[in-house]
Protein backbone atom coordinates (compact mmCIF):
# COMPACT_ATOMS: atom_id res chain seq x y z
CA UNK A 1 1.92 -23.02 54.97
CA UNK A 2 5.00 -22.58 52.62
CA UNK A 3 5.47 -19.46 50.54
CA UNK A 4 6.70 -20.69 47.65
CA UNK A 5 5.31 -19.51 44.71
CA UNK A 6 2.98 -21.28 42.40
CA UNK A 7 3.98 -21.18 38.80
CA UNK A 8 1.21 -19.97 36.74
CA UNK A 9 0.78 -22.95 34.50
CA UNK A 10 -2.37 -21.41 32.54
CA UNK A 11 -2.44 -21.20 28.94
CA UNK A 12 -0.36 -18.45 28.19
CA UNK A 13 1.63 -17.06 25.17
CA UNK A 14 4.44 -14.86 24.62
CA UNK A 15 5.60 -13.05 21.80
CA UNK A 16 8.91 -11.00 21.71
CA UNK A 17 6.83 -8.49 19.13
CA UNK A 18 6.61 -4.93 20.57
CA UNK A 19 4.23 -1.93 19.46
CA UNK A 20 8.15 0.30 20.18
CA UNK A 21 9.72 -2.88 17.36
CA UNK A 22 7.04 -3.14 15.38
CA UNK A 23 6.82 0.44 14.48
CA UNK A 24 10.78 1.18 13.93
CA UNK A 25 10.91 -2.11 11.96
CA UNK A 26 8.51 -1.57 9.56
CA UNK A 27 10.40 2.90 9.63
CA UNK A 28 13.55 1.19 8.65
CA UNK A 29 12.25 -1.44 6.16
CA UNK A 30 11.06 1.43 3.79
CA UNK A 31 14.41 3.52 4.36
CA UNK A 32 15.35 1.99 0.97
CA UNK A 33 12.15 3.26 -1.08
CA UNK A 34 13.07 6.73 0.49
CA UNK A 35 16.35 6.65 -0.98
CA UNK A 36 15.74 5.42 -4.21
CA UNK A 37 12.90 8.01 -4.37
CA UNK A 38 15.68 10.61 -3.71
CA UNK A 39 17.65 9.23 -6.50
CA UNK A 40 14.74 8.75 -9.12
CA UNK A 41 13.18 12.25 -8.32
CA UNK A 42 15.93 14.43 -6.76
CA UNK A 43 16.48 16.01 -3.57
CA UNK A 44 12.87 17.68 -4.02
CA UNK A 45 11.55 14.51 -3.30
CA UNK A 46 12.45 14.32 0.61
CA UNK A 47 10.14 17.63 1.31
CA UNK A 48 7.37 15.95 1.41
CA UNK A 49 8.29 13.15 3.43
CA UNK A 50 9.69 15.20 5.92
CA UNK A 51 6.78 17.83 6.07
CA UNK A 52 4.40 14.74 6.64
CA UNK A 53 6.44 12.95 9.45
CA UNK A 54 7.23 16.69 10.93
CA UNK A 55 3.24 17.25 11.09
CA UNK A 56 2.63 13.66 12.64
CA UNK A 57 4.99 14.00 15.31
CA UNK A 58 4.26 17.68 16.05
CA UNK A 59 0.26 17.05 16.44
CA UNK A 60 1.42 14.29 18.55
CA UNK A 61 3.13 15.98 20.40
CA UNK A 62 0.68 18.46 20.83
CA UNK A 63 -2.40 15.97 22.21
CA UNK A 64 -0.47 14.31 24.78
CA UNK A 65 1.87 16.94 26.15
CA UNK A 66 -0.08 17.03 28.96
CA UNK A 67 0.18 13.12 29.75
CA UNK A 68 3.16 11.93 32.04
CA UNK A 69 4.36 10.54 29.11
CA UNK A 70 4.12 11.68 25.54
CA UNK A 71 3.78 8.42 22.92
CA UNK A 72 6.31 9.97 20.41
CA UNK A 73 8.82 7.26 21.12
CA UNK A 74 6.70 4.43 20.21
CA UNK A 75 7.27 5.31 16.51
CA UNK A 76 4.07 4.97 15.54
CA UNK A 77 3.67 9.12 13.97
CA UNK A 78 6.78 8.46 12.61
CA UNK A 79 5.76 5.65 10.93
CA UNK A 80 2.33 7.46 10.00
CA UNK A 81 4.33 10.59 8.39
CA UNK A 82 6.92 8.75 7.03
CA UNK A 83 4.17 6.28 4.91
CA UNK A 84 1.75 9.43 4.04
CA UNK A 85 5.03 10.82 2.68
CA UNK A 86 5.82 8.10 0.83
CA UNK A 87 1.83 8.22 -0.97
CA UNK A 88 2.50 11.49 -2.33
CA UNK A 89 3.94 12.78 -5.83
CA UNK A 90 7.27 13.71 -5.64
CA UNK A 91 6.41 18.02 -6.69
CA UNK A 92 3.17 18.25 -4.10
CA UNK A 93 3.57 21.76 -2.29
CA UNK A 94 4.82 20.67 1.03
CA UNK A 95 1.85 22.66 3.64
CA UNK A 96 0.03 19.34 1.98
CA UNK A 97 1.68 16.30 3.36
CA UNK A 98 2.05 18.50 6.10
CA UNK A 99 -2.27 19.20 6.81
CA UNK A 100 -2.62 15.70 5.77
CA UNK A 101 -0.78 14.29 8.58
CA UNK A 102 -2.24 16.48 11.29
CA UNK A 103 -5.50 15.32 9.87
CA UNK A 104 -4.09 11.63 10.22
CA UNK A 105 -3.29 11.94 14.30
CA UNK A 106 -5.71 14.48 15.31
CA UNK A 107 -8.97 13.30 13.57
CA UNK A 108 -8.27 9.68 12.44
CA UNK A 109 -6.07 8.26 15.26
CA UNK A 110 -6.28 10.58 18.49
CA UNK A 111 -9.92 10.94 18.37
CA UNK A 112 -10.89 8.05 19.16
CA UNK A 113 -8.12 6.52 21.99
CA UNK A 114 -4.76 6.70 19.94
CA UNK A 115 -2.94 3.43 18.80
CA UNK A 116 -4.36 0.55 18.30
CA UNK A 117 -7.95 2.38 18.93
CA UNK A 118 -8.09 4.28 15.34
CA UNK A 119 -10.47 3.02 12.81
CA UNK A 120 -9.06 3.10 9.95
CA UNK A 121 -5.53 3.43 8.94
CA UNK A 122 -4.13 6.95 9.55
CA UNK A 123 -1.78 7.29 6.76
CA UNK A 124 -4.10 5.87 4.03
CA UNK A 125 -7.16 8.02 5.28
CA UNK A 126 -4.94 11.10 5.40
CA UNK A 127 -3.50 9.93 1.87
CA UNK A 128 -7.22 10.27 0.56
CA UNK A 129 -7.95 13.53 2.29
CA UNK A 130 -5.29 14.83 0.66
CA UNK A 131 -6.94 13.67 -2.94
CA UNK A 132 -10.28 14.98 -2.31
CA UNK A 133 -9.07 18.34 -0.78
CA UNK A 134 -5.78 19.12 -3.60
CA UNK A 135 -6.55 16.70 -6.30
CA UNK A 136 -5.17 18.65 -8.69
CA UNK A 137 -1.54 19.28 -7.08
CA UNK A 138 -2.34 15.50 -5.82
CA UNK A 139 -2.45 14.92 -9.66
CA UNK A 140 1.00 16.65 -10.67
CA UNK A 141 3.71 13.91 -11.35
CA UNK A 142 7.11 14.69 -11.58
CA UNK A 143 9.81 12.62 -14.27
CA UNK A 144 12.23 10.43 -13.38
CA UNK A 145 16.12 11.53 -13.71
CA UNK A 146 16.90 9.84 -17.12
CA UNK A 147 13.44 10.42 -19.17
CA UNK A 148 13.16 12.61 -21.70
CA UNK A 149 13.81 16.32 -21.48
CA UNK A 150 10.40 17.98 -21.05
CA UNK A 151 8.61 14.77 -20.30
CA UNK A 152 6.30 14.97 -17.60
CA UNK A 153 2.10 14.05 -17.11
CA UNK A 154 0.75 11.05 -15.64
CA UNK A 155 1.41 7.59 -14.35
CA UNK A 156 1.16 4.39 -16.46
CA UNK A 157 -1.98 3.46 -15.19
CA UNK A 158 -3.57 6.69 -15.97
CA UNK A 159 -1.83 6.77 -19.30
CA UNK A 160 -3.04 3.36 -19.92
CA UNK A 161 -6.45 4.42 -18.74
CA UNK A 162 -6.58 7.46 -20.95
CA UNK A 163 -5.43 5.70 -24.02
CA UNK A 164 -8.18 2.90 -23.47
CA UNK A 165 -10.56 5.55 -23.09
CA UNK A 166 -9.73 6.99 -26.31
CA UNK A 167 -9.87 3.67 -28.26
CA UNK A 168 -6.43 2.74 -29.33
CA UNK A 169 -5.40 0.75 -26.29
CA UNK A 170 -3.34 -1.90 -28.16
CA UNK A 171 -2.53 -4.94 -26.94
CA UNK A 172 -2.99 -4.85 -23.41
CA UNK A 173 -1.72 -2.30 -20.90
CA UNK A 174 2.46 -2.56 -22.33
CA UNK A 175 0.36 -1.99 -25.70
CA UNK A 176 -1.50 1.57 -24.59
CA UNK A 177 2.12 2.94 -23.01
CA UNK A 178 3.58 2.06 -26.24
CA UNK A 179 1.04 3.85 -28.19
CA UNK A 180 1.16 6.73 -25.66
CA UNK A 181 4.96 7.34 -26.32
CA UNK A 182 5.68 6.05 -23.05
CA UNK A 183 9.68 5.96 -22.78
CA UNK A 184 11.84 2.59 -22.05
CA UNK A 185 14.36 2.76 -20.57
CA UNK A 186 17.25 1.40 -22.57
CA UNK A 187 18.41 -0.97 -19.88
CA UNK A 188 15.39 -2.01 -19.40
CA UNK A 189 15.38 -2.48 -23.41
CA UNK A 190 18.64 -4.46 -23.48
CA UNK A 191 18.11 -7.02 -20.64
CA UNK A 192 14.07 -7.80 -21.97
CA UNK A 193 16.09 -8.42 -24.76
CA UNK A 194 18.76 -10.48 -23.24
CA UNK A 195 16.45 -12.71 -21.74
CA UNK A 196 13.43 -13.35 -24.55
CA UNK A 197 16.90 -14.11 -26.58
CA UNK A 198 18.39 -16.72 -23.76
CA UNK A 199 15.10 -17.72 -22.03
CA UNK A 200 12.07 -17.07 -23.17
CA UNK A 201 12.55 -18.09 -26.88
CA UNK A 202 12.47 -21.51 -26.23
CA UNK A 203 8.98 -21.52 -24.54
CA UNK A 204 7.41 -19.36 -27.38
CA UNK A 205 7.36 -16.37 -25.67
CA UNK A 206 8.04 -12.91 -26.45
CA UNK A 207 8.12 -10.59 -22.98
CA UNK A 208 7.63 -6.64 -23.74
CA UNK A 209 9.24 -4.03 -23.12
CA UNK A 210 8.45 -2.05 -19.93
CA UNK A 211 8.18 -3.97 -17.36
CA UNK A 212 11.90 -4.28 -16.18
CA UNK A 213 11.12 -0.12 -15.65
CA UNK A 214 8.04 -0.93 -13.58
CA UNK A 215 9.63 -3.55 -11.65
CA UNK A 216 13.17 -1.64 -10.54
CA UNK A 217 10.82 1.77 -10.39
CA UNK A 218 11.95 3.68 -13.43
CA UNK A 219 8.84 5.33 -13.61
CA UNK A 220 6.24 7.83 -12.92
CA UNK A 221 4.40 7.55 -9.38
CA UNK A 222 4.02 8.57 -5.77
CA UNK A 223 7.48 8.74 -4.31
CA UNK A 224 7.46 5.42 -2.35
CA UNK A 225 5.49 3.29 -4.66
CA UNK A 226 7.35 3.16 -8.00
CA UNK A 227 10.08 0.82 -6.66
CA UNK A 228 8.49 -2.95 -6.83
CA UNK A 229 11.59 -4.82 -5.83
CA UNK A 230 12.86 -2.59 -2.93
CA UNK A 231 8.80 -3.14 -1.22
CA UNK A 232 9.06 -6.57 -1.88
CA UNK A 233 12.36 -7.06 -0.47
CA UNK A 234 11.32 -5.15 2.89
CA UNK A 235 7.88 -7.10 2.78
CA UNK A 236 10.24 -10.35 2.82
CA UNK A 237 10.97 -8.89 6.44
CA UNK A 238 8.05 -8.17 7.72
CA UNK A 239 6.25 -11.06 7.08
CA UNK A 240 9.01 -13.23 7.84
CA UNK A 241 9.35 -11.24 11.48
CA UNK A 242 5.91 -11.41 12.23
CA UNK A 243 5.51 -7.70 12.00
CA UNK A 244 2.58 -8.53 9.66
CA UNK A 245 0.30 -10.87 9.14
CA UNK A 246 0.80 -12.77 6.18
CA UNK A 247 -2.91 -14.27 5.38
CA UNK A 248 -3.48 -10.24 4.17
CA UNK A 249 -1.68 -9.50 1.80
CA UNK A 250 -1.57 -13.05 0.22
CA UNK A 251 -5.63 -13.12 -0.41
CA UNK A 252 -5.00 -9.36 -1.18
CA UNK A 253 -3.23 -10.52 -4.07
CA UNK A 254 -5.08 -13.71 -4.82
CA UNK A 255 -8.10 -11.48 -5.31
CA UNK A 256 -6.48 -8.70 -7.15
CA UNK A 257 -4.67 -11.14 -9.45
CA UNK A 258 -7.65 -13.17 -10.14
CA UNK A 259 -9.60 -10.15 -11.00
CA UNK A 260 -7.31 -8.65 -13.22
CA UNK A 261 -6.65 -11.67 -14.97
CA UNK A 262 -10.35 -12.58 -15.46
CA UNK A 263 -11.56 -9.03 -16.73
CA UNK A 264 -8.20 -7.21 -17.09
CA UNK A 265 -8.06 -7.66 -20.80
CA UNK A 266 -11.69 -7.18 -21.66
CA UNK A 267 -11.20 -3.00 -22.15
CA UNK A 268 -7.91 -4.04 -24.93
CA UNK A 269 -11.11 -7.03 -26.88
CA UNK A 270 -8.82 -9.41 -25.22
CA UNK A 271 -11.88 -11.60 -23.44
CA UNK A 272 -12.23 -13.24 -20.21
CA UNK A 273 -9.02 -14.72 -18.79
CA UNK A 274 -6.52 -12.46 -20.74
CA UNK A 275 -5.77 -9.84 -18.51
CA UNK A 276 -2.19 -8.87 -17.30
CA UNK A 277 -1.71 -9.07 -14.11
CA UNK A 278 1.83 -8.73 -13.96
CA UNK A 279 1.12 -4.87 -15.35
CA UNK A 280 -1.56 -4.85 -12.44
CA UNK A 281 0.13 -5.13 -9.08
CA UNK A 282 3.39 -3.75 -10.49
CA UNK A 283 1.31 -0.44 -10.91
CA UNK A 284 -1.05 2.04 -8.65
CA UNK A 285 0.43 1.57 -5.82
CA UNK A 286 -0.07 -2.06 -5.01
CA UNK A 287 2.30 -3.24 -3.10
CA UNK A 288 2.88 -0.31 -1.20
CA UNK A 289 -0.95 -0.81 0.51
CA UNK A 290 -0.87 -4.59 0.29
CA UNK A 291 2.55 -5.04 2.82
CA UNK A 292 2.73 -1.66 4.36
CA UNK A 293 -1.10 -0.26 4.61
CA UNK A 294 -3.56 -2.89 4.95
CA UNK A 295 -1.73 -4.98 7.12
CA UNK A 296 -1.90 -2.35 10.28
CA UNK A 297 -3.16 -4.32 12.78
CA UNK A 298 -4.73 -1.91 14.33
CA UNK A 299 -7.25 -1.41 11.80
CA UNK A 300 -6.74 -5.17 10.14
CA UNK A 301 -9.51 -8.57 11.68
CA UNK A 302 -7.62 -9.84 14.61
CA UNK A 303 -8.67 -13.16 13.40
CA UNK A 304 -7.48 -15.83 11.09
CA UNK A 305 -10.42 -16.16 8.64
CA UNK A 306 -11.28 -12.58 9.28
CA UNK A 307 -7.85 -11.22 7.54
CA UNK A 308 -8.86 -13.30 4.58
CA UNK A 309 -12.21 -12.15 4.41
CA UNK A 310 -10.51 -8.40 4.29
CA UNK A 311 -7.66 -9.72 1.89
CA UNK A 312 -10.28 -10.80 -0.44
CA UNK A 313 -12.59 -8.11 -0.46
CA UNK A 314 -9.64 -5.46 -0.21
CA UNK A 315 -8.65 -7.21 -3.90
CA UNK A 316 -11.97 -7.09 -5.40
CA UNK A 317 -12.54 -3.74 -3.93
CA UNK A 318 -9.64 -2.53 -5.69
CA UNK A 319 -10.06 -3.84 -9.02
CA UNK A 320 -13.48 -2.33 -9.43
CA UNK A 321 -12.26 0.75 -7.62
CA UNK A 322 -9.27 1.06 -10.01
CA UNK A 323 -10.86 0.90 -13.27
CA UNK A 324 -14.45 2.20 -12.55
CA UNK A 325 -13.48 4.92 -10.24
CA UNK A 326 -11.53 8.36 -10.05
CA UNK A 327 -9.14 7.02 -8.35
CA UNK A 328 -7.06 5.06 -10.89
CA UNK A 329 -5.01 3.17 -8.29
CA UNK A 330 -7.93 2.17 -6.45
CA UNK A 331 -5.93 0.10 -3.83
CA UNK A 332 -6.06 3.25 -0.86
CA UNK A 333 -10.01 3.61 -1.51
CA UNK A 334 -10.39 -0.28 -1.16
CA UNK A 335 -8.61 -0.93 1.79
CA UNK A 336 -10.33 2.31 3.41
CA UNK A 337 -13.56 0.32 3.07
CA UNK A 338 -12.59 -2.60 4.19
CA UNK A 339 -11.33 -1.11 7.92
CA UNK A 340 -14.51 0.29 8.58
CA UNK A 341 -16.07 -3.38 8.29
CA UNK A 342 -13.03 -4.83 10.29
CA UNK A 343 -15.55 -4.02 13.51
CA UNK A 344 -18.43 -6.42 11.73
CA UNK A 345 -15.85 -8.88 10.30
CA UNK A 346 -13.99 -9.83 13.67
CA UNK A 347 -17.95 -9.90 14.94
CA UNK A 348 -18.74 -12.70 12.59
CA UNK A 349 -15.26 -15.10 12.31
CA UNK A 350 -14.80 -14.86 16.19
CA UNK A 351 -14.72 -18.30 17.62
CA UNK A 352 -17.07 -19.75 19.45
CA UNK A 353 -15.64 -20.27 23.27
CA UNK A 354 -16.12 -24.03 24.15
CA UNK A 355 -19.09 -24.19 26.04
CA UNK A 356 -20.61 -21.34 25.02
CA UNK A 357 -23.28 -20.85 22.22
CA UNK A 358 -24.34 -18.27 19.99
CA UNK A 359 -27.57 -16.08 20.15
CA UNK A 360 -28.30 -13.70 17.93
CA UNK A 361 -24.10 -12.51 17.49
CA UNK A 362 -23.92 -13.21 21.13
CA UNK A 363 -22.18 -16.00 23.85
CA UNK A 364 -23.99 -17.30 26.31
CA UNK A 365 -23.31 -20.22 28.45
């Protein structure tokens, strides 16, 4: 008999993806949004992230000191503080973010097996703790360096909300922050006009004011969210890297986008089809919990058609949620939903193993 080894020539598959990678990568893809919330807000505006990523890793800590092995240097608490941190207003008291993310490890993650075992995502469940338990200090937003002197109050998309409510919305969402006294910024002024001069002039169209602001983050919002193109440009990464699953955030947006431009401009007597969906996923938050929250894969389908099935329903969810709920942004709330049907989703888009049938949501052979 000859001891040489038999290759294992089975259908296997290797990926160099790591939980340790995954974690950092995704930690050092939002190190940008930190620091341009640090230069938008002040110095204020690192407190909370470090009080939430201090409370993460500390509870941690705590619940598996007395393993061999403590699961600190996976980077997944990190990662937990560091995006609960980034969902809060720049001025929230600090012992929040700070509760909040011991309520993310101990009760959402830890208590039922730790990573990869949690049932919905830790940061965003924390993130909506926090709401329900402070929501007025959850509700106190702090102006941008550069606004006005003495401007302060809420975010576009509860301005916009407000003003719609009150029945002088204007043309569309731009229309209610101009009628709110929203400031412009005056770069953002000069380049809108720049362009509709050089560009958009020649196709008959005029672009407003306001959305440069919303794009670059020159506005109010949670401390991580305001900054569209610095999210976008770490999404690029992630996606491109595997880190996360593409098919979820692209029918997250499909949805969203299709939504808001079907019924977005009914509340402005626009009709059907009229909506601005540009305004829409440039505000509340969007992209933040389309690349950075739903996409956990640890509360995400672990199948193809499954992450579309959440994608969808995560952008539906969060239309409705946004403008017939309390929670203007709607995006946390929706995706919250959707992970605790993640169990029932990856139940019903499983493949069927060859040579197997289905009974009743079962295999047999």
């Amino acid at each position: 008999m000859s001891s040489t080894a038999v290759p294992n020539k089975g259908p296997l598959f290797f990926s160099a993806l790591t939980t340790h990678g995954m974690m950092w990568s995704v930690s050092i893809c939002l190190l940008p949004v930190v620091f341009w919330g640090l230069f938008l807000f002040g110095l204020g505006a690192l407190f909370p992230v470090l009080s939430a990523i201090v409370g993460a890793c500390v509870t941690e800590f705590a619940l598996t000191i007395h393993k061999e092995r403590t699961t600190l240097q996976d980077g997944s608490a990190v990662l937990t503080g560091l995006l609960l941190g980034l969902s809060m207003p720049p001025g929230v008291p600090v012992f929040i973010p700070f509760l909040a993310a011991v309520f993310a490890i101990a009760v959402i993650k830890m208590t039922f097996g730790g990573l990869g075992s949690n049932w919905m995502n830790p940061a965003l469940g924390a993130r909506v703790f926090a709401q329900i338990s402070w929501p007025e200090q959850m509700s106190r937003w702090v102006a941008p360096v550069g606004f006005p002197e003495g401007w302060s109050g809420a975010t576009p998309l509860r301005i916009v909300r407000d003003t719609v409510e009150a029945g002088s919305a204007g043309a569309g969402p731009i229309g209610a922050l101009r009628a709110s006294g929203y400031p412009t910024s005056a770069l953002d002024i000069e380049v809108t006009d720049f362009v509709n001069q050089q560009l958009f002039s020649r196709i008959g169209v005029d672009l407003p004011h306001g959305y440069l602001d919303l794009f670059f983050g020159n506005t109010l919002g949670a401390i991580g969210e305001v900054s569209a193109v610095l999210l976008l440009l770490g999404s690029v990464y992630l996606l491109a890297s595997g880190t996360a699953a593409w098919q979820i955030p692209t029918s997250f947006f499909v949805a969203f986008a299709f939504m808001a431009r079907a019924f977005g401009g009914i509340p402005y007597g626009l009709g059907l089809f009229e909506g601005d969906v540009l305004f829409a996923v440039l505000s509340g938050g969007f992209l933040l919990t389309a690349f950075y929250f739903a996409t956990d894969p640890a509360s995400s389908p672990n199948t193809g058609l499954g992450m579309w099935v959440y994608g969808v329903g995560a952008g539906v969810l969060a239309y409705l949620f946004r403008h017939f709920g309390m929670d203007t942004g709607g995006c946390a709330t929706a995706v919250l939903v959707m992970n605790v049907c993640v169990p029932l989703i990856n139940r019903l888009t499983a493949p069927r193993i060859f040579g197997m049938r289905r009974v009743k949501g079962e295999m047999h052979g």
